[in-house]
C-alpha atoms as a PDB file:
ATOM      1  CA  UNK A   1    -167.764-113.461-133.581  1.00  0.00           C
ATOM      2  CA  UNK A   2    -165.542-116.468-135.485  1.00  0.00           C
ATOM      3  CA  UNK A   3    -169.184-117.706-136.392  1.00  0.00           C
ATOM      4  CA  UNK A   4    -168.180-116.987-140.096  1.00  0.00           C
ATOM      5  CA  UNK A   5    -165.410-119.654-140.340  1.00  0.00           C
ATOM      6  CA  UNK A   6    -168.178-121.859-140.117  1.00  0.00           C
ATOM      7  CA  UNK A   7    -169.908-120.548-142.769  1.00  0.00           C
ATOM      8  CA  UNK A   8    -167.202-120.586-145.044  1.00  0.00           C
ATOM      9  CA  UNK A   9    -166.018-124.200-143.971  1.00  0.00           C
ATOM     10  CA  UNK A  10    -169.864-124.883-144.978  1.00  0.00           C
ATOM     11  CA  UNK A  11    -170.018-123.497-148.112  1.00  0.00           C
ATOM     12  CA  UNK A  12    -166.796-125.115-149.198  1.00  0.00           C
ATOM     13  CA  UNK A  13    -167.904-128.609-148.262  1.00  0.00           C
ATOM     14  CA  UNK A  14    -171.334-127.619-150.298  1.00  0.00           C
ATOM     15  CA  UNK A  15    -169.299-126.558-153.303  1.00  0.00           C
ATOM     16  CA  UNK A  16    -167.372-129.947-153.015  1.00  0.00           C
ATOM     17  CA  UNK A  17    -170.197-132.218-152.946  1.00  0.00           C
ATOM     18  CA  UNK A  18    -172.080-129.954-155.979  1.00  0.00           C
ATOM     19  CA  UNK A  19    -169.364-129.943-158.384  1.00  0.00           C
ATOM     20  CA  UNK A  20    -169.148-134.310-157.461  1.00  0.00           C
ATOM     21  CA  UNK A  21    -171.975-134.549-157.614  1.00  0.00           C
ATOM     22  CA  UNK A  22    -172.540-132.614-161.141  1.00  0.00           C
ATOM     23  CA  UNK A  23    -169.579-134.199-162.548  1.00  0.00           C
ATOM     24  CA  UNK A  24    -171.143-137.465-161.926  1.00  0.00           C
ATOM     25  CA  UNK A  25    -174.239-136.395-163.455  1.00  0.00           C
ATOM     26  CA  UNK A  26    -173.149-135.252-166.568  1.00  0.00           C
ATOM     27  CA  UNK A  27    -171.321-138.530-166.892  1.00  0.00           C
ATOM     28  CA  UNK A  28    -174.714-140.376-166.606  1.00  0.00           C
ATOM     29  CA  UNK A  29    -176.621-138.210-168.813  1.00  0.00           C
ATOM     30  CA  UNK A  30    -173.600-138.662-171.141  1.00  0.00           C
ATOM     31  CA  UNK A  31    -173.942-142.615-171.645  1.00  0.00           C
END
């Protein structure tokens, strides 16, 4: 029934790593 606090504990890592890993990206296609 708390199996939703996972999901959202998920998500936020996700979100954490994307936005990293697009701010590095844009920095490389920048150069």
């Amino acid at each position: 029934m708390m199996q939703w606090i996972y999901w959202i504990e998920f998500a936020m890592i996700v979100a954490m790593v994307a936005v990293v890993f697009g701010l590095t990206w844009m920095e490389t296609l920048r150069k």
